[in-house]
Structure formats: structure tokens, C-alpha cells
N, C-alpha and C. Protein backbone atom coordinates (compact mmCIF):
# COMPACT_ATOMS: atom_id res chain seq x y z
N UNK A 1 -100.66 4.37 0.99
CA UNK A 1 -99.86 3.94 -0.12
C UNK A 1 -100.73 3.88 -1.36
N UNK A 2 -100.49 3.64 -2.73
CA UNK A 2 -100.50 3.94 -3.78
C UNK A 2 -101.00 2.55 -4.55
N UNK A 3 -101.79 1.92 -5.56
CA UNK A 3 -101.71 1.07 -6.03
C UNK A 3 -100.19 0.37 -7.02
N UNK A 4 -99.83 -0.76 -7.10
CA UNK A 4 -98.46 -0.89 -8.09
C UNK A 4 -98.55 -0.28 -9.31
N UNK A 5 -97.49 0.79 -9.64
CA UNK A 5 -97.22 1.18 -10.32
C UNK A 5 -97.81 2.17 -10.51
N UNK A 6 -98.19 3.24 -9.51
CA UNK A 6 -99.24 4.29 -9.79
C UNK A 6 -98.13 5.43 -8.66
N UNK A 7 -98.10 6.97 -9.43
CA UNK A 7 -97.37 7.59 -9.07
C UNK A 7 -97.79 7.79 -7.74
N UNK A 8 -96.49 7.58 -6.36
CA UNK A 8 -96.78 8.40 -5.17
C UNK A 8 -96.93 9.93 -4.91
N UNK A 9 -97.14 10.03 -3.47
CA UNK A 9 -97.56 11.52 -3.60
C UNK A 9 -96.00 12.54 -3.81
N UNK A 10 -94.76 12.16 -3.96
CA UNK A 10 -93.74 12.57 -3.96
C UNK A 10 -92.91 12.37 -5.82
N UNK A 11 -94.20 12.03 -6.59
CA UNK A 11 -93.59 11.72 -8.19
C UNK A 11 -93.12 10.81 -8.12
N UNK A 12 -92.78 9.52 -7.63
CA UNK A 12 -92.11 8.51 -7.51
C UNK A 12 -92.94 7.58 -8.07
N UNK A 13 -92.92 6.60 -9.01
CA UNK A 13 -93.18 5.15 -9.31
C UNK A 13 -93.67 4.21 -7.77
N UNK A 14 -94.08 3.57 -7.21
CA UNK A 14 -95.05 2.59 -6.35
C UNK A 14 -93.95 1.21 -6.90
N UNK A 15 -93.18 0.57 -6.11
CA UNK A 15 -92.38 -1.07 -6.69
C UNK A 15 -93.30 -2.04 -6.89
N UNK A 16 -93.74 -2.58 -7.94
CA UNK A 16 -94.80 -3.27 -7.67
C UNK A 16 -94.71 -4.24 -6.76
N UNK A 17 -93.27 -4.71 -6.79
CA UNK A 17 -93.32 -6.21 -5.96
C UNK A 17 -93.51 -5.91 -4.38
N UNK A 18 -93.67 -4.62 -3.93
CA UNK A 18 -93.81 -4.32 -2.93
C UNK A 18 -95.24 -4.37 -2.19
N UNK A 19 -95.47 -3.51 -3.43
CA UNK A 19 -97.38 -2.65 -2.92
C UNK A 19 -98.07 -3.45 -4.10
N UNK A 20 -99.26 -4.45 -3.29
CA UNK A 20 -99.86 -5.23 -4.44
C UNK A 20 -101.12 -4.87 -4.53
N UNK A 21 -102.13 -5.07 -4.89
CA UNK A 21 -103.66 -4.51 -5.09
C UNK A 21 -104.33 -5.30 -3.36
N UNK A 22 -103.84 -6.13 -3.49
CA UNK A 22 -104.34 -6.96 -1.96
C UNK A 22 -103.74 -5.99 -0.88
N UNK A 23 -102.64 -5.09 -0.94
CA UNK A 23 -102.34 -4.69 0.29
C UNK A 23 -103.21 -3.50 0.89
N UNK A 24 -103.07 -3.93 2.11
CA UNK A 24 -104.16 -3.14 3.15
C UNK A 24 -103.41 -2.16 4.03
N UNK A 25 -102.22 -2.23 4.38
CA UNK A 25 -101.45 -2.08 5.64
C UNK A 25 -100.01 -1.51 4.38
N UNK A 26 -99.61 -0.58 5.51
CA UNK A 26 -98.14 0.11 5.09
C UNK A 26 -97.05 -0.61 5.70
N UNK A 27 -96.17 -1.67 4.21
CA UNK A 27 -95.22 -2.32 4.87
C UNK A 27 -93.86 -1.74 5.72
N UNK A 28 -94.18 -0.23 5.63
CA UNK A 28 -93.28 0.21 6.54
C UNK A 28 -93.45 1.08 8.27
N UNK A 29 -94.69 1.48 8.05
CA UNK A 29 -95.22 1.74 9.49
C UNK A 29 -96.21 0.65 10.16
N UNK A 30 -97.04 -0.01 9.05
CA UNK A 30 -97.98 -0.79 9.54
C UNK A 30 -99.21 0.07 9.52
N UNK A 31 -99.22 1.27 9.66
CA UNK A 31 -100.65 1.62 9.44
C UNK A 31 -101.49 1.25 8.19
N UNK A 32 -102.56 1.99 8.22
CA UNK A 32 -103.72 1.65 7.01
C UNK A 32 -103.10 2.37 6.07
N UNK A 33 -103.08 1.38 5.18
CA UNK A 33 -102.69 2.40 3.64
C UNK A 33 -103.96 2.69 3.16
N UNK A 34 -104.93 2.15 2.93
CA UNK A 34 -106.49 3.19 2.96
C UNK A 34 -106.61 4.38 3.25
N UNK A 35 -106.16 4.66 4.02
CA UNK A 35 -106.31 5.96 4.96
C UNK A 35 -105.96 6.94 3.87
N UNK A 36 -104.88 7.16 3.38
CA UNK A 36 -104.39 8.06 2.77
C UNK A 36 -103.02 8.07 2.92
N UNK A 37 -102.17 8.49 1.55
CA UNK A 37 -100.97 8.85 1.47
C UNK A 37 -99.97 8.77 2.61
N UNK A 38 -98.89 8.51 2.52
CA UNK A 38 -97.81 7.96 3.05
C UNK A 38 -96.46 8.57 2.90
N UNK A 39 -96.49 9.90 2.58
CA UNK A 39 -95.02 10.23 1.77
C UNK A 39 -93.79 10.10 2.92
N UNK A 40 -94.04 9.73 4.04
CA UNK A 40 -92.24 10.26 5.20
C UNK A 40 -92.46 8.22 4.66
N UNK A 41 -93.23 7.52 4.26
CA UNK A 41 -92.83 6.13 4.29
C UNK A 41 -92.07 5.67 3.09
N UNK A 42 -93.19 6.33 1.90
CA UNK A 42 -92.71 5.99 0.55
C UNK A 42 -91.07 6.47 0.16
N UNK A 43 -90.83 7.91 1.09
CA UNK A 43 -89.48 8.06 0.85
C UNK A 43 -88.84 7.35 1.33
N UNK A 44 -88.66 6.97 2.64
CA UNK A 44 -88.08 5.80 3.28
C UNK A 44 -87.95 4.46 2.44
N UNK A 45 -89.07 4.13 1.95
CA UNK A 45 -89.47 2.65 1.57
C UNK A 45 -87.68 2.91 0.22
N UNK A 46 -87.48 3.57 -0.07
CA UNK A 46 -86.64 3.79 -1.40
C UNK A 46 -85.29 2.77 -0.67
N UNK A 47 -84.76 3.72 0.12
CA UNK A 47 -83.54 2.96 1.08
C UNK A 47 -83.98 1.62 2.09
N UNK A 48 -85.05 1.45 2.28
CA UNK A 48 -84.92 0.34 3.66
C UNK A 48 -86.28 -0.43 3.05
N UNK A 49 -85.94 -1.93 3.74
CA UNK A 49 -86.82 -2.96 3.20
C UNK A 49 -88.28 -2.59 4.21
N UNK A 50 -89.12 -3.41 3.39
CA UNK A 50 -90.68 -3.39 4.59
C UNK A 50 -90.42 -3.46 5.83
N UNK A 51 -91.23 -3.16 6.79
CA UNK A 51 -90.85 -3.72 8.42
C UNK A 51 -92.54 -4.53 8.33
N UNK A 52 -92.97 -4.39 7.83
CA UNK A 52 -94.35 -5.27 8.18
C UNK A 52 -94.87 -5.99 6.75
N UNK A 53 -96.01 -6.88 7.00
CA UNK A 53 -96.67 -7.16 5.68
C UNK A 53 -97.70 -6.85 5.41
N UNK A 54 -97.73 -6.28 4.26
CA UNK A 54 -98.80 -5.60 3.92
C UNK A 54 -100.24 -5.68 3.66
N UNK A 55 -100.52 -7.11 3.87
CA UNK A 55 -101.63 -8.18 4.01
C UNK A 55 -102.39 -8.29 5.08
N UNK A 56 -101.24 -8.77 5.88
CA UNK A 56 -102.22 -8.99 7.27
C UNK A 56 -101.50 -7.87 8.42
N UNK A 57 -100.07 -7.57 8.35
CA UNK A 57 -99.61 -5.95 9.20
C UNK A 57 -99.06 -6.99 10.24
N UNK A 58 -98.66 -8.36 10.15
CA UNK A 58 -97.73 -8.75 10.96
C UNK A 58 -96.26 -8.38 10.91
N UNK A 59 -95.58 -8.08 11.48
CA UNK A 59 -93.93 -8.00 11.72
C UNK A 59 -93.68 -8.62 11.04
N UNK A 60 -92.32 -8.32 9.93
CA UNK A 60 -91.41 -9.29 9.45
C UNK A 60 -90.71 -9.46 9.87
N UNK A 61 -89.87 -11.10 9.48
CA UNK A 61 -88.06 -11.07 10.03
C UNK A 61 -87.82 -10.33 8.76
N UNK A 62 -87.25 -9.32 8.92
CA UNK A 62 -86.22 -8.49 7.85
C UNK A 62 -84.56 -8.81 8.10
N UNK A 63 -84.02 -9.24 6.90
CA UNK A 63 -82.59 -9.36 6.72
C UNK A 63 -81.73 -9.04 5.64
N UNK A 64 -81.19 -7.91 6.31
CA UNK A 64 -80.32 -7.23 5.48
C UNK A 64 -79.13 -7.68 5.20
N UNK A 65 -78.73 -8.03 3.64
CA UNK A 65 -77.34 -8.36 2.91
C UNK A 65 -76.63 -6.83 2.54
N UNK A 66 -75.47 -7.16 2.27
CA UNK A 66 -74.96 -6.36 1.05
C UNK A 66 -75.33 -6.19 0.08
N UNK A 67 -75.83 -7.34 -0.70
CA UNK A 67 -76.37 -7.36 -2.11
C UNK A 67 -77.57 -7.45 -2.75
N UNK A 68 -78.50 -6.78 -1.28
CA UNK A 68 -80.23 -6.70 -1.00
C UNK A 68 -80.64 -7.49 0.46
N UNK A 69 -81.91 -7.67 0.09
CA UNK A 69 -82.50 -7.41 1.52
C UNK A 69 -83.71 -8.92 1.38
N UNK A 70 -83.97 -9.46 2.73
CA UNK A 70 -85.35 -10.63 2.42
C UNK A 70 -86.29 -10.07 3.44
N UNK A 71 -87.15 -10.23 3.37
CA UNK A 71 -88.45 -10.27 4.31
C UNK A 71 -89.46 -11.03 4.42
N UNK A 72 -89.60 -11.79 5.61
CA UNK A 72 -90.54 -12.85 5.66
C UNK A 72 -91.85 -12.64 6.86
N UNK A 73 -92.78 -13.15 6.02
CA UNK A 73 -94.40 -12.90 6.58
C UNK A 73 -94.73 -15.03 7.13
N UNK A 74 -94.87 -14.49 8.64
CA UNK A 74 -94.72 -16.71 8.60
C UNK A 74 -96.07 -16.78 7.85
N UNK A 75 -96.88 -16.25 7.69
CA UNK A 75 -98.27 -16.13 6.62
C UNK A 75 -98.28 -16.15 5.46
N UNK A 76 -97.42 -15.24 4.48
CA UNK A 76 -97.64 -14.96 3.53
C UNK A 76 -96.48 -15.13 2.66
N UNK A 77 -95.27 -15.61 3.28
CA UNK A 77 -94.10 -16.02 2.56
C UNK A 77 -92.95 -14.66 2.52
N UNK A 78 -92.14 -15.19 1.51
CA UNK A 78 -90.68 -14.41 1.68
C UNK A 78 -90.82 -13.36 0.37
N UNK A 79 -90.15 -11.88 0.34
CA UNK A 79 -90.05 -11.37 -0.53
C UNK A 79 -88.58 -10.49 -0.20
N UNK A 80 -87.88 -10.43 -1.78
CA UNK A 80 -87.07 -9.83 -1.90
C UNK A 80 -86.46 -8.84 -2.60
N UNK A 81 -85.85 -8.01 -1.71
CA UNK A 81 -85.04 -6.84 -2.73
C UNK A 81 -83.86 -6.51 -3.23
């Protein structure tokens, strides 16, 4: 993954509230975002909330509304889309 606000490898904008300078881990596979680029995630990440946190790469409870989405890290707190 990409620093916030820095173009992905697909031309896309990075959400900041998503991908923070602290994150280590891809909140949607869980792998190393170090590693390198992410594009089958970052496209994904567009439609569907994190499945992990990007801090420490624990599982979230993810819960999907109609009118957006929450995700909670019992570590690192709740974020929403």
C-alpha cells in the first residue's frame, strides 16, 4: 500500500483515513504493505471496508450498514466509512 494521499499503483488517490503513515499491514489482505504494491487490494479496498488493522494485522469486527460501514481493532479502536 501507498502512503495517505499518495497515488496507487492503479491512478487512484490512497483514503487517508484508511492508510496512515503508522500502517504496516494491508487492511485488506493483512499482508505487509512494505513489501510492495497492492493493486487486486486497493481496487477492492474502493467497494469493501478493511478486513484487518493496519497497525498491528489483527482481524476486525467489520459491520456493514446501508449508509457505510464500522470497523473495529479491540487495540486500536473503531473506524468508519
Amino acid at each position: 500500500m501507498t502512503d495517505a494521499g499518495a497515488p496507487t499503483a492503479d491512478g487512484r488517490t490512497a483514503d487517508p483515513a484508511v492508510l496512515t503513515p503508522a500502517a504496516t499491514w494491508c487492511d485488506r489482505c493483512g499482508a505487509d504493505a512494505t513489501a510492495g504494491p497492492h493493486p487486486g487490494c486497493a481496487t477492492a479496498r474502493v467497494l469493501e471496508p478493511p478486513r484487518y488493522c493496519g497497525r498491528c494485522r489483527r482481524r476486525m469486527r467489520v459491520q456493514v450498514l446501508p449508509v457505510g460501514w464500522s470497523a473495529a481493532c479491540v487495540a486500536h479502536g473503531e473506524i468508519r466509512g
